[in-house]
PDB file of N, CA and C in Angstrom:
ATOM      1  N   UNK A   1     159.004-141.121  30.553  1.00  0.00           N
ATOM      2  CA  UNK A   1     157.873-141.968  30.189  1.00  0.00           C
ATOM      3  C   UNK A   1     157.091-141.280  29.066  1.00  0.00           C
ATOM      4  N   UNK A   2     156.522-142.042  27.767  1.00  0.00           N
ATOM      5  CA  UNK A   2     155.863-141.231  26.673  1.00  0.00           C
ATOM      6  C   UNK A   2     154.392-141.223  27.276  1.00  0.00           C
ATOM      7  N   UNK A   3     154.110-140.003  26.343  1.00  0.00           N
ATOM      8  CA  UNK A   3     153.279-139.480  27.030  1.00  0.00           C
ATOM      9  C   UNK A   3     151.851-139.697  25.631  1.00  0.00           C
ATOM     10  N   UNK A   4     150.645-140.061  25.724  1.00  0.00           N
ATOM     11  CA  UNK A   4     149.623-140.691  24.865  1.00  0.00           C
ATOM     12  C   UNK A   4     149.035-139.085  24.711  1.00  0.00           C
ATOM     13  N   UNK A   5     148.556-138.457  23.505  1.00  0.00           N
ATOM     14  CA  UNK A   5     147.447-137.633  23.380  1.00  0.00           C
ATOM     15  C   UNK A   5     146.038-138.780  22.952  1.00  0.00           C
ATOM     16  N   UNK A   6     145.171-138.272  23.583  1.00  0.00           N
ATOM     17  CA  UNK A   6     143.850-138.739  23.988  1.00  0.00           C
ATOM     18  C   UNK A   6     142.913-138.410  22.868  1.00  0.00           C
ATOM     19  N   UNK A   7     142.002-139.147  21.825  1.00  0.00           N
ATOM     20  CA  UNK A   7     141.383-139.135  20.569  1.00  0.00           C
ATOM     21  C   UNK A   7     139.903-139.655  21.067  1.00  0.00           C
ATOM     22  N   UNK A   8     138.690-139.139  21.526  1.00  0.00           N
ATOM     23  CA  UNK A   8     137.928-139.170  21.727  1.00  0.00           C
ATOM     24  C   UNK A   8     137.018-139.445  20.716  1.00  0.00           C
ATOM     25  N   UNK A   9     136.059-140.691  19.992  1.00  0.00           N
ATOM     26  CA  UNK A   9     135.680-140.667  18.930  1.00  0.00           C
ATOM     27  C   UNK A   9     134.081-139.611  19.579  1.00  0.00           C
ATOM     28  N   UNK A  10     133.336-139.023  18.462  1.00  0.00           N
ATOM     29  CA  UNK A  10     132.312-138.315  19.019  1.00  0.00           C
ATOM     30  C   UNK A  10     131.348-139.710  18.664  1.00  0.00           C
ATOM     31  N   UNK A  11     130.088-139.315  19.553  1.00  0.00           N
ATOM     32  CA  UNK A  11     129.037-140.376  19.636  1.00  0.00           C
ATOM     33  C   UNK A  11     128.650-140.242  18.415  1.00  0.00           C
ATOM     34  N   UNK A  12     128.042-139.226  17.323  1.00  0.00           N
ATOM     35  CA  UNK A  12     127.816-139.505  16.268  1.00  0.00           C
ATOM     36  C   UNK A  12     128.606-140.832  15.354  1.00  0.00           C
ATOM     37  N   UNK A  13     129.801-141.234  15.538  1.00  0.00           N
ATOM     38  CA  UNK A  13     130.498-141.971  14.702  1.00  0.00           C
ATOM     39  C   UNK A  13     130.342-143.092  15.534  1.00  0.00           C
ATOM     40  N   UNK A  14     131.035-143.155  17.130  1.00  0.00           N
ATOM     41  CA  UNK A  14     130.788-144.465  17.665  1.00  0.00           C
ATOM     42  C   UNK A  14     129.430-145.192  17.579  1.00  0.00           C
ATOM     43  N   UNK A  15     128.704-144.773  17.037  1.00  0.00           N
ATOM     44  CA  UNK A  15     127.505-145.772  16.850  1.00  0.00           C
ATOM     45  C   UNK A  15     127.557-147.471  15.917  1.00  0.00           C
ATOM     46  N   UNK A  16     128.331-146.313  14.385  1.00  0.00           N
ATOM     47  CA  UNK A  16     128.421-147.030  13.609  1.00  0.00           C
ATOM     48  C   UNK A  16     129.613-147.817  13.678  1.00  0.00           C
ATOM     49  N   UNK A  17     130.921-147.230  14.190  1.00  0.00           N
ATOM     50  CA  UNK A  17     131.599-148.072  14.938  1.00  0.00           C
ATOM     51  C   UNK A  17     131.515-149.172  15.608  1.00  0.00           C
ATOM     52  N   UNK A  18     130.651-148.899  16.751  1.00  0.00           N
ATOM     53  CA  UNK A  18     129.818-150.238  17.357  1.00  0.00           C
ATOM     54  C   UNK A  18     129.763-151.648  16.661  1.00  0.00           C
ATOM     55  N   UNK A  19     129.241-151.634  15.145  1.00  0.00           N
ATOM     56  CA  UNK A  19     128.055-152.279  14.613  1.00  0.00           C
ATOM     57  C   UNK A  19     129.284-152.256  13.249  1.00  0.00           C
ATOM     58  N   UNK A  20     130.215-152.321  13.268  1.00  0.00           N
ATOM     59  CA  UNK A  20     131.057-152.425  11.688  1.00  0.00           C
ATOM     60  C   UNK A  20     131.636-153.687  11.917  1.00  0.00           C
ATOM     61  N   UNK A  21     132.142-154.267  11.296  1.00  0.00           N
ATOM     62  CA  UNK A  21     132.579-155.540  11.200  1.00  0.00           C
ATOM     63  C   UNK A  21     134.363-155.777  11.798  1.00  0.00           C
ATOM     64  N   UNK A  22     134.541-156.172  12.777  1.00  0.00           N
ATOM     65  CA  UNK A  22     136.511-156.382  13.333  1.00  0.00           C
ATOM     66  C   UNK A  22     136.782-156.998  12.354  1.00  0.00           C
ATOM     67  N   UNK A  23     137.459-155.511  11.583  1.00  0.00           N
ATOM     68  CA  UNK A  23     138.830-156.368  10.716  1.00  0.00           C
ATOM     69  C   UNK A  23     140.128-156.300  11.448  1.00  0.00           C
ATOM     70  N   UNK A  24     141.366-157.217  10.601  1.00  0.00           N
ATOM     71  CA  UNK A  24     142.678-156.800  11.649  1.00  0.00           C
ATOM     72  C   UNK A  24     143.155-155.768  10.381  1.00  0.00           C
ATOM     73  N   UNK A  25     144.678-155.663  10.922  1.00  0.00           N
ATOM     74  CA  UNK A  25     145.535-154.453  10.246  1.00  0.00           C
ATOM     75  C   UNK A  25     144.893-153.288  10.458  1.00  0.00           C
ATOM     76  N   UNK A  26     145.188-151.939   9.362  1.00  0.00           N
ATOM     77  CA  UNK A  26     145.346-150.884   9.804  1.00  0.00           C
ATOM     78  C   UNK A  26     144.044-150.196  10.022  1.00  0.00           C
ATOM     79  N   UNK A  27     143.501-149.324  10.606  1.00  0.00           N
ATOM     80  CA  UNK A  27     141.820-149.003  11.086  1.00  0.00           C
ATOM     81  C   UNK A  27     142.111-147.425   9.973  1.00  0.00           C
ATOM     82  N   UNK A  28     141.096-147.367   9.253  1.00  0.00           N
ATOM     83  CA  UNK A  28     141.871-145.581   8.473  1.00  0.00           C
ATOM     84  C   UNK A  28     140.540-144.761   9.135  1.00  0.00           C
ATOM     85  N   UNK A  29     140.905-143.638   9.769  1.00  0.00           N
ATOM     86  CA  UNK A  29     140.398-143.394  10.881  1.00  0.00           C
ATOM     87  C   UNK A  29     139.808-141.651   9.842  1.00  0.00           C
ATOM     88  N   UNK A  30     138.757-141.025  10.527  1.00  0.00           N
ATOM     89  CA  UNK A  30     138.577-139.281   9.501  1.00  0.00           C
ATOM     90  C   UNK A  30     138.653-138.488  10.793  1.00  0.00           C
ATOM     91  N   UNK A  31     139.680-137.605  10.473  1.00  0.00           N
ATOM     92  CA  UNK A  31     139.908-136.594  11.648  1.00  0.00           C
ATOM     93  C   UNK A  31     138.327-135.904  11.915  1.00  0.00           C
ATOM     94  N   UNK A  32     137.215-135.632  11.328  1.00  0.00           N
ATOM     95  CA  UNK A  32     136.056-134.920  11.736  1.00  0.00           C
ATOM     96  C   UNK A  32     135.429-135.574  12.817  1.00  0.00           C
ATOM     97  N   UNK A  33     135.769-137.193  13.020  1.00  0.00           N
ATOM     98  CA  UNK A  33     134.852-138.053  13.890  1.00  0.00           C
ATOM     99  C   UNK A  33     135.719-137.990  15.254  1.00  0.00           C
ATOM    100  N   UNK A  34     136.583-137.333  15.046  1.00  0.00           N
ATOM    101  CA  UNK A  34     137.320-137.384  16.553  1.00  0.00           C
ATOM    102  C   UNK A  34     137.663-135.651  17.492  1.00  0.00           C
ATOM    103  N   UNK A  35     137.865-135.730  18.773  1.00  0.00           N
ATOM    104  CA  UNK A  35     138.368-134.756  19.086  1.00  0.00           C
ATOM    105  C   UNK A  35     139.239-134.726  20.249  1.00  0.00           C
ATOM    106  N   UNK A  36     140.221-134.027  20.251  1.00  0.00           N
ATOM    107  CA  UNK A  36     141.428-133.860  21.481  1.00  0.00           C
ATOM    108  C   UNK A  36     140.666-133.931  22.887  1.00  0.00           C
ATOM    109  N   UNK A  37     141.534-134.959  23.904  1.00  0.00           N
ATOM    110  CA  UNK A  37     140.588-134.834  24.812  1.00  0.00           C
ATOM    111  C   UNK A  37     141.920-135.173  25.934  1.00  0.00           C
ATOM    112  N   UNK A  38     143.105-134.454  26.598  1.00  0.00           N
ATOM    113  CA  UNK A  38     144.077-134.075  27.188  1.00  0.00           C
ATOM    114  C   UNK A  38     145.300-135.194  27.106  1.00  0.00           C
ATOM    115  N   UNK A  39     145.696-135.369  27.504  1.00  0.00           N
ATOM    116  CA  UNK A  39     146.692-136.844  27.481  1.00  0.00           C
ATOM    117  C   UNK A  39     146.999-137.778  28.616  1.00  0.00           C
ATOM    118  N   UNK A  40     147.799-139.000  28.560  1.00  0.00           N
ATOM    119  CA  UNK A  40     148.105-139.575  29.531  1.00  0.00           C
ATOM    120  C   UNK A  40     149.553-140.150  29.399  1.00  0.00           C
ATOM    121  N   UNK A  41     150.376-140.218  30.786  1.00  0.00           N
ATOM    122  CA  UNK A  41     151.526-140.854  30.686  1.00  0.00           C
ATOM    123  C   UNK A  41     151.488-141.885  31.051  1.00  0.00           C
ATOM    124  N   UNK A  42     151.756-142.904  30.052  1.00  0.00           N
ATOM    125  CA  UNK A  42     152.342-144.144  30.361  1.00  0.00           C
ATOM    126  C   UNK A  42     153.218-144.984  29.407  1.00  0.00           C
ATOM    127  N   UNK A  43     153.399-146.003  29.873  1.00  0.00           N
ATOM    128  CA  UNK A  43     154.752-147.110  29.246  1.00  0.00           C
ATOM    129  C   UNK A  43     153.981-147.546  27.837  1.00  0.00           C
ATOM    130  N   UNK A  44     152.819-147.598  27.542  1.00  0.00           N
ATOM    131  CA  UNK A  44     152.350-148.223  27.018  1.00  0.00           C
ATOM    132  C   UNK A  44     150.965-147.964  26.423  1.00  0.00           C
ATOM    133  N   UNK A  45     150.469-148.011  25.346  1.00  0.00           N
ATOM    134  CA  UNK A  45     148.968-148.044  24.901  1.00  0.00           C
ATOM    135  C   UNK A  45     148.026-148.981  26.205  1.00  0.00           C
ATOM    136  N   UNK A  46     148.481-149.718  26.071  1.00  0.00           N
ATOM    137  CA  UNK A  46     147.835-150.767  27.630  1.00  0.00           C
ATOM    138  C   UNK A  46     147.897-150.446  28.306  1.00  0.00           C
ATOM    139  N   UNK A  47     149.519-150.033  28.794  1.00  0.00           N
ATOM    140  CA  UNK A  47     149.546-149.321  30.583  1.00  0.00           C
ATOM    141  C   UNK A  47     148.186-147.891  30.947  1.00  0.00           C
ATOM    142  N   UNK A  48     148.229-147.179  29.238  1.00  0.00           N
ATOM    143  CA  UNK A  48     147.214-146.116  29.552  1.00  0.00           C
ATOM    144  C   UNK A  48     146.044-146.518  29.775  1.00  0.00           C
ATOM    145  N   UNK A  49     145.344-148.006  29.084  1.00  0.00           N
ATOM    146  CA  UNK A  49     144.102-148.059  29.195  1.00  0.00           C
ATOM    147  C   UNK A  49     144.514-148.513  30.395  1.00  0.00           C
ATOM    148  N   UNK A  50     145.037-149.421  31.421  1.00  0.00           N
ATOM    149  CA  UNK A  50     144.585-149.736  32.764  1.00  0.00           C
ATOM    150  C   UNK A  50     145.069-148.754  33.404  1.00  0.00           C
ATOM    151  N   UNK A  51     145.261-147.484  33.727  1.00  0.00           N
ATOM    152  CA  UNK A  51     145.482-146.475  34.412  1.00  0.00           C
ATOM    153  C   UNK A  51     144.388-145.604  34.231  1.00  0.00           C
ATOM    154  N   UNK A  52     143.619-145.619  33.107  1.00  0.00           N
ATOM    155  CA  UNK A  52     142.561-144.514  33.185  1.00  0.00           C
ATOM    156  C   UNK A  52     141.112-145.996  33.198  1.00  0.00           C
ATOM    157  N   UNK A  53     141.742-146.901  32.909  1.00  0.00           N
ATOM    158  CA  UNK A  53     139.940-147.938  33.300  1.00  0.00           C
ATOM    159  C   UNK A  53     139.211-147.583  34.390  1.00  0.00           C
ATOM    160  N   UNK A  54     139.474-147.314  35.623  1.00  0.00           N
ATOM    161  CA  UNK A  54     138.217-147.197  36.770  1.00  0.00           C
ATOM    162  C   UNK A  54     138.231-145.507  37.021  1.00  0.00           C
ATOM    163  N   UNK A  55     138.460-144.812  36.099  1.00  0.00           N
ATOM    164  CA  UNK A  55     138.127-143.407  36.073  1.00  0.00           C
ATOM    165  C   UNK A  55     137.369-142.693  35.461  1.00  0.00           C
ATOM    166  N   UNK A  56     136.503-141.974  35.442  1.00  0.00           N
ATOM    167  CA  UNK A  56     135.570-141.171  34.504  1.00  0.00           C
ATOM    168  C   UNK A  56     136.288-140.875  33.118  1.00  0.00           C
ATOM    169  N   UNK A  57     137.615-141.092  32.797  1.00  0.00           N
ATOM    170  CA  UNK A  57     138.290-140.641  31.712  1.00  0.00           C
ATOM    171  C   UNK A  57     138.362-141.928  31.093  1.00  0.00           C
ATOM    172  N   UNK A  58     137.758-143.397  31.067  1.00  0.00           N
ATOM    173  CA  UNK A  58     137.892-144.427  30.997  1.00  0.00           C
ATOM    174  C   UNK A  58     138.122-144.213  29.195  1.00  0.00           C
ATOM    175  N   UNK A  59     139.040-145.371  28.708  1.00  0.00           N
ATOM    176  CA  UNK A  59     138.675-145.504  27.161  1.00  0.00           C
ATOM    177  C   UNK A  59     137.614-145.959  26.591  1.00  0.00           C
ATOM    178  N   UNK A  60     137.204-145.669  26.034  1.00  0.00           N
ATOM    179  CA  UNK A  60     136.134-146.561  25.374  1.00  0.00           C
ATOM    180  C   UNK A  60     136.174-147.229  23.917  1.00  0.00           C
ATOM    181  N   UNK A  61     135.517-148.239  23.064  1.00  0.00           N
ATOM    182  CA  UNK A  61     136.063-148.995  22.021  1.00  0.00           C
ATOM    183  C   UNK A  61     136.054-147.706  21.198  1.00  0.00           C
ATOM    184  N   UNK A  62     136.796-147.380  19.970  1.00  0.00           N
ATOM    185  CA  UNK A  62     136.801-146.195  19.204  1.00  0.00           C
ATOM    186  C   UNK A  62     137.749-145.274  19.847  1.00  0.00           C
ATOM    187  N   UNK A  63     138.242-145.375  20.831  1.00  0.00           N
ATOM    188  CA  UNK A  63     139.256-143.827  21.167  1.00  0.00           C
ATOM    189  C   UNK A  63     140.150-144.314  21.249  1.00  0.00           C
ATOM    190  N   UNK A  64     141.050-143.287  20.605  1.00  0.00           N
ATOM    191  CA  UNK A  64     142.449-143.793  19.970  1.00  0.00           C
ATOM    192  C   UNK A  64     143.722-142.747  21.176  1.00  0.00           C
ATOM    193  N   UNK A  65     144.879-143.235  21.259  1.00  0.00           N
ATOM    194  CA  UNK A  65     145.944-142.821  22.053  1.00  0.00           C
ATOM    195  C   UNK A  65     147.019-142.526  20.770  1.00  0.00           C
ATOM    196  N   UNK A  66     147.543-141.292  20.734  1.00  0.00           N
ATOM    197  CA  UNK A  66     148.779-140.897  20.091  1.00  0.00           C
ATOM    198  C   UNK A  66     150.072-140.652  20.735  1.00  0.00           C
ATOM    199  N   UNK A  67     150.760-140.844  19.613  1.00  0.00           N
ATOM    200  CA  UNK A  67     152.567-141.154  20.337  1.00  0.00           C
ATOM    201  C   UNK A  67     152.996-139.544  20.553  1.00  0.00           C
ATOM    202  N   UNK A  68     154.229-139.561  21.286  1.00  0.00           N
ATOM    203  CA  UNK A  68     154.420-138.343  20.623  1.00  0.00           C
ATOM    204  C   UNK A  68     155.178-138.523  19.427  1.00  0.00           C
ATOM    205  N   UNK A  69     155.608-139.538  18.694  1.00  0.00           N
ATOM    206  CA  UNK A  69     156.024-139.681  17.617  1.00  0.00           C
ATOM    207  C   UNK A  69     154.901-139.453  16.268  1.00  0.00           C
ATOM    208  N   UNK A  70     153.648-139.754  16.461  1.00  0.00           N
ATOM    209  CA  UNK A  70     152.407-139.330  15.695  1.00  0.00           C
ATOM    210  C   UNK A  70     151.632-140.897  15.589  1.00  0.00           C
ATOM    211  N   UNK A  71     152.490-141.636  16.018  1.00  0.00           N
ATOM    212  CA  UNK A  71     151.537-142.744  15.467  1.00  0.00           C
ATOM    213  C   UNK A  71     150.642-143.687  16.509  1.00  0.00           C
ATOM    214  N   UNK A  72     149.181-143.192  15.815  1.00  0.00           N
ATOM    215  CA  UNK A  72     147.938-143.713  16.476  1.00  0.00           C
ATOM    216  C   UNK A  72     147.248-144.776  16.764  1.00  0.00           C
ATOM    217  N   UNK A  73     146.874-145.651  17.956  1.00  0.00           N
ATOM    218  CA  UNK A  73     146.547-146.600  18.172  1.00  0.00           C
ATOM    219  C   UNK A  73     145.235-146.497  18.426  1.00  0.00           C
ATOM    220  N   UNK A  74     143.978-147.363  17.808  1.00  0.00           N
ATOM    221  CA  UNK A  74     142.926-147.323  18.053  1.00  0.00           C
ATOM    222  C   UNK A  74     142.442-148.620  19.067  1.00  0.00           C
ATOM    223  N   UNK A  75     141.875-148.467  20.387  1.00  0.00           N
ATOM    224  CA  UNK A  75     141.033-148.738  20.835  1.00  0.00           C
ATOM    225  C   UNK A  75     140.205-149.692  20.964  1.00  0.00           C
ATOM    226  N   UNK A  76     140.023-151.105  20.335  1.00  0.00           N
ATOM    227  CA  UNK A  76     138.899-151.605  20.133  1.00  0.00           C
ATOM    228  C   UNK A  76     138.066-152.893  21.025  1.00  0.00           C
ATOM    229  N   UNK A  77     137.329-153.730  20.783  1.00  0.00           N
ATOM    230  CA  UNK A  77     136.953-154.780  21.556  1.00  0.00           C
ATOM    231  C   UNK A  77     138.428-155.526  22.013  1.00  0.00           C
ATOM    232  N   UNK A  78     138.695-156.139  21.441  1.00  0.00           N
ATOM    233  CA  UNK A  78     139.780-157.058  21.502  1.00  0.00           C
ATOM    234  C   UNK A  78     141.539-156.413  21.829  1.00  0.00           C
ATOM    235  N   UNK A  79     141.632-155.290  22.004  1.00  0.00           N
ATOM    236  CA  UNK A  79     142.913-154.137  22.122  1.00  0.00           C
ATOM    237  C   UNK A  79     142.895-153.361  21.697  1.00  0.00           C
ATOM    238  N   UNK A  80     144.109-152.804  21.060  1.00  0.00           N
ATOM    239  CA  UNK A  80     144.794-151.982  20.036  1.00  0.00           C
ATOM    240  C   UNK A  80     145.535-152.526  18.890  1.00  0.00           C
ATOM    241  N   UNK A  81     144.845-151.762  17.912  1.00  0.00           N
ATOM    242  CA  UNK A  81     145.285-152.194  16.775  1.00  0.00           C
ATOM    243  C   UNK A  81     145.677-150.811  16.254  1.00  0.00           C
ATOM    244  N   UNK A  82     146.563-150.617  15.048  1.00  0.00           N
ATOM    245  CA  UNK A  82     147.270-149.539  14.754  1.00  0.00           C
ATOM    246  C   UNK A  82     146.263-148.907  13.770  1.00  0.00           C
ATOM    247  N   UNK A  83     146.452-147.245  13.762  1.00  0.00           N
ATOM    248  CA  UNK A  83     145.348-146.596  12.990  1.00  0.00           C
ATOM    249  C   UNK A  83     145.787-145.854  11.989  1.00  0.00           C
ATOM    250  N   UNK A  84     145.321-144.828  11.029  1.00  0.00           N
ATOM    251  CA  UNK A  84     146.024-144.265  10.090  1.00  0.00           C
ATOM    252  C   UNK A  84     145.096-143.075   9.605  1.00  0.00           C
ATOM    253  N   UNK A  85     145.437-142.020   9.376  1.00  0.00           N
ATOM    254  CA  UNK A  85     144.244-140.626   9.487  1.00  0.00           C
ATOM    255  C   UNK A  85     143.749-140.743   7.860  1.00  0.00           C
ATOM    256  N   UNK A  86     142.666-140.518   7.867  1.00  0.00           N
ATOM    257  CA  UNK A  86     142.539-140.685   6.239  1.00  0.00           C
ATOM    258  C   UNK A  86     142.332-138.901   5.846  1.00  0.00           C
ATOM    259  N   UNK A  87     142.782-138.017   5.217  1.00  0.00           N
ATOM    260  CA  UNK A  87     143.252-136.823   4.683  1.00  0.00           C
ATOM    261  C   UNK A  87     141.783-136.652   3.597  1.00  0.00           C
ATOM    262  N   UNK A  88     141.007-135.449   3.812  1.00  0.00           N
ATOM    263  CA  UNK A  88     140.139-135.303   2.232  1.00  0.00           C
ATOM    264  C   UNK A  88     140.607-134.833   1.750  1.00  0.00           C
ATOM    265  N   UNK A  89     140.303-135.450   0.779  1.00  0.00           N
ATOM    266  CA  UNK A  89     140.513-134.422  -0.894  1.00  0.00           C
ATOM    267  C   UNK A  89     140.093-133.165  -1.126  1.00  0.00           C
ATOM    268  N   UNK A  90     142.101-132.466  -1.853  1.00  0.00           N
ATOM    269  CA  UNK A  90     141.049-130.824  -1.374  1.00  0.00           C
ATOM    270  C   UNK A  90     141.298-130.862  -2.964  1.00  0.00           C
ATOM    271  N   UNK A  91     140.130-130.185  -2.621  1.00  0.00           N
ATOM    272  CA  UNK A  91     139.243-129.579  -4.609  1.00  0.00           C
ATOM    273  C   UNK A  91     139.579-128.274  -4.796  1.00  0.00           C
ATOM    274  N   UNK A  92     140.081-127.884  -5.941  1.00  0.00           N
ATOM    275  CA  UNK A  92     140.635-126.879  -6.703  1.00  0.00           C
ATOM    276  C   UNK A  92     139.252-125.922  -7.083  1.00  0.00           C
ATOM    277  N   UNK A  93     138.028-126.442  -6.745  1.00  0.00           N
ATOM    278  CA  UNK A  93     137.258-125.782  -7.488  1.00  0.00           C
ATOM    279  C   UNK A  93     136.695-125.876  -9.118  1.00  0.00           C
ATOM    280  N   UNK A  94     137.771-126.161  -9.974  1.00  0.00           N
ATOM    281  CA  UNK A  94     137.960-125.881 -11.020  1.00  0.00           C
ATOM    282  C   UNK A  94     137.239-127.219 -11.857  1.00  0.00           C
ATOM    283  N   UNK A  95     136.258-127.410 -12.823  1.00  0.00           N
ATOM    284  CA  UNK A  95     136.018-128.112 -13.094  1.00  0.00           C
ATOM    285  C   UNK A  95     136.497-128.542 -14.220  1.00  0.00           C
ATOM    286  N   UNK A  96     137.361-130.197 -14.453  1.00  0.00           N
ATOM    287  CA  UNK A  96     137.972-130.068 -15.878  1.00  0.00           C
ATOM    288  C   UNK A  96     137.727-130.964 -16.612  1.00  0.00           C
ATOM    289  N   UNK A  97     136.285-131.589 -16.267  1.00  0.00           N
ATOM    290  CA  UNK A  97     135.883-132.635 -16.681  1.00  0.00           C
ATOM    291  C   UNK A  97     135.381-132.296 -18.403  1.00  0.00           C
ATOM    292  N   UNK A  98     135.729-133.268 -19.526  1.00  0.00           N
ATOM    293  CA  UNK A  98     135.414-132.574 -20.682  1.00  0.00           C
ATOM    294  C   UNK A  98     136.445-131.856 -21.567  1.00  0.00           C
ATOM    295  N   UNK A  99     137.351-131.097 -20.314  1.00  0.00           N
ATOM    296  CA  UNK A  99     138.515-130.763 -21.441  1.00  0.00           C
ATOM    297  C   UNK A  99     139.437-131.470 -22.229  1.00  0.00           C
ATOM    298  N   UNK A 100     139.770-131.228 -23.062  1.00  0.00           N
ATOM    299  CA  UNK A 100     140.663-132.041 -23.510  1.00  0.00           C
ATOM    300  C   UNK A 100     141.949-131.953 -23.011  1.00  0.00           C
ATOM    301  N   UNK A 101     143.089-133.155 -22.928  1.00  0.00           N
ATOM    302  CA  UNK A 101     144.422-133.088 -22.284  1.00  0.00           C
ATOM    303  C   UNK A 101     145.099-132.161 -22.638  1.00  0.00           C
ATOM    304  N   UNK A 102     145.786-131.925 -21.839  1.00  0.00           N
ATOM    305  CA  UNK A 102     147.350-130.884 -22.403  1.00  0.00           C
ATOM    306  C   UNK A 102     148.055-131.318 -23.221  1.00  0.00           C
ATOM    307  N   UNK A 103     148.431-130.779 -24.140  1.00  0.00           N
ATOM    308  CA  UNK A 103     149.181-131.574 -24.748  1.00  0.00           C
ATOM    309  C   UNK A 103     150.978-130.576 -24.748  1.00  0.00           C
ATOM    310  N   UNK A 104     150.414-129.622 -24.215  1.00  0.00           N
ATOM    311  CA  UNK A 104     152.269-128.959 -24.261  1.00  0.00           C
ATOM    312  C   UNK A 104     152.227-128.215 -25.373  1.00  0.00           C
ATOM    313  N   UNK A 105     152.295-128.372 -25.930  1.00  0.00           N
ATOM    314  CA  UNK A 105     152.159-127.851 -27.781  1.00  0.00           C
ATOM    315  C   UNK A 105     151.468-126.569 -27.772  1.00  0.00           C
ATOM    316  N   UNK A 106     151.459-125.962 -28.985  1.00  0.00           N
ATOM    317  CA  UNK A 106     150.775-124.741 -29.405  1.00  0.00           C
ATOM    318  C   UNK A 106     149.742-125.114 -30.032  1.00  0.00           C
ATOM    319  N   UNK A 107     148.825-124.233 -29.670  1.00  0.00           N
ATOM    320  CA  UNK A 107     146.979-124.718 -30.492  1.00  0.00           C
ATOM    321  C   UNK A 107     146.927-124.551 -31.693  1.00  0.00           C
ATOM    322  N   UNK A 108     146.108-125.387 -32.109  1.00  0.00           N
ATOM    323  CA  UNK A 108     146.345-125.351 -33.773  1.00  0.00           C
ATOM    324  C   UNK A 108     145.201-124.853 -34.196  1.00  0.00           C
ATOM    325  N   UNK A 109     144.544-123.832 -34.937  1.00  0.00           N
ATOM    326  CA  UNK A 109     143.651-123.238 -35.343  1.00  0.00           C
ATOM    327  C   UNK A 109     142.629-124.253 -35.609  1.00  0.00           C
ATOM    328  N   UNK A 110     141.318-124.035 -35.640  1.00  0.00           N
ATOM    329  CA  UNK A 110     140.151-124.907 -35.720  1.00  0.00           C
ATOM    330  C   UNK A 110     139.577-123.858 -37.659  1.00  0.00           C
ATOM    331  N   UNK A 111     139.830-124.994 -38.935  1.00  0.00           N
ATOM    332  CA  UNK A 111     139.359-123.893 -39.947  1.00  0.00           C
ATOM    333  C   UNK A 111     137.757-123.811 -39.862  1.00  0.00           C
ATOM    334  N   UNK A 112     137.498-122.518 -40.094  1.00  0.00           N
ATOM    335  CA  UNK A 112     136.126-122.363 -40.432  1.00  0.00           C
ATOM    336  C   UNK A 112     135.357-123.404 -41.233  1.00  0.00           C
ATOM    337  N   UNK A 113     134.171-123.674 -40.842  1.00  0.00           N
ATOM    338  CA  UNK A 113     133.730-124.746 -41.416  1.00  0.00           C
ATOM    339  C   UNK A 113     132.609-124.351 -42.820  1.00  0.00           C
ATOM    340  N   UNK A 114     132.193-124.822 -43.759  1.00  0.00           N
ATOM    341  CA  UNK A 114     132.019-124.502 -44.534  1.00  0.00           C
ATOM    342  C   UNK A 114     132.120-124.946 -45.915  1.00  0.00           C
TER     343      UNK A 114
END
């Protein structure tokens, strides 16, 4: 039987969650608003929510169940709908706004002006 890892959204985010508008298709979810919270076995994204519904581990709208294949189902009023991690942008640091392009080539002297 597959077995669900458990995606706990933190209350900071479920607020605004709450109060966002149900779209369908894919939910793009930010790993900072969530955290590991043990797993459950069952047949099913469903079978897990009615196996943990009358338990203190209950789901709530916003917490998402993972496969062990990786792919995440979120939680919401109306079921599960499929989710997708959204990744930040990692910054080099380097600022290159202003430079001019590469061009490959060798630099061509700038003549003294004059």
């Amino acid at each position: 039987m597959p077995v669900y890892r458990i995606h706990r959204m933190r209350e900071s985010a479920r607020q605004q969650f709450r109060w966002a508008a149900h779209i369908s298709g894919v939910t793009e979810v930010k790993p900072r608003d969530y955290v590991v919270d043990g797993s459950v076995e069952a047949s099913s994204p469903y079978a897990a929510w009615s196996s943990l519904r009358d338990s203190p581990a209950t789901l709530r709208p916003g917490d998402m169940l993972e496969s062990e294949s990786g792919g995440i189902r979120i939680f919401k009023y109306v079921g599960f709908d499929e989710a997708r991690w959204i990744m930040p942008e990692v910054s080099s640091g380097i600022d290159l706004e202003g430079l001019p392009p590469a061009s490959g080539g060798t630099p061509t002297p700038t003549p003294p002006a004059g």
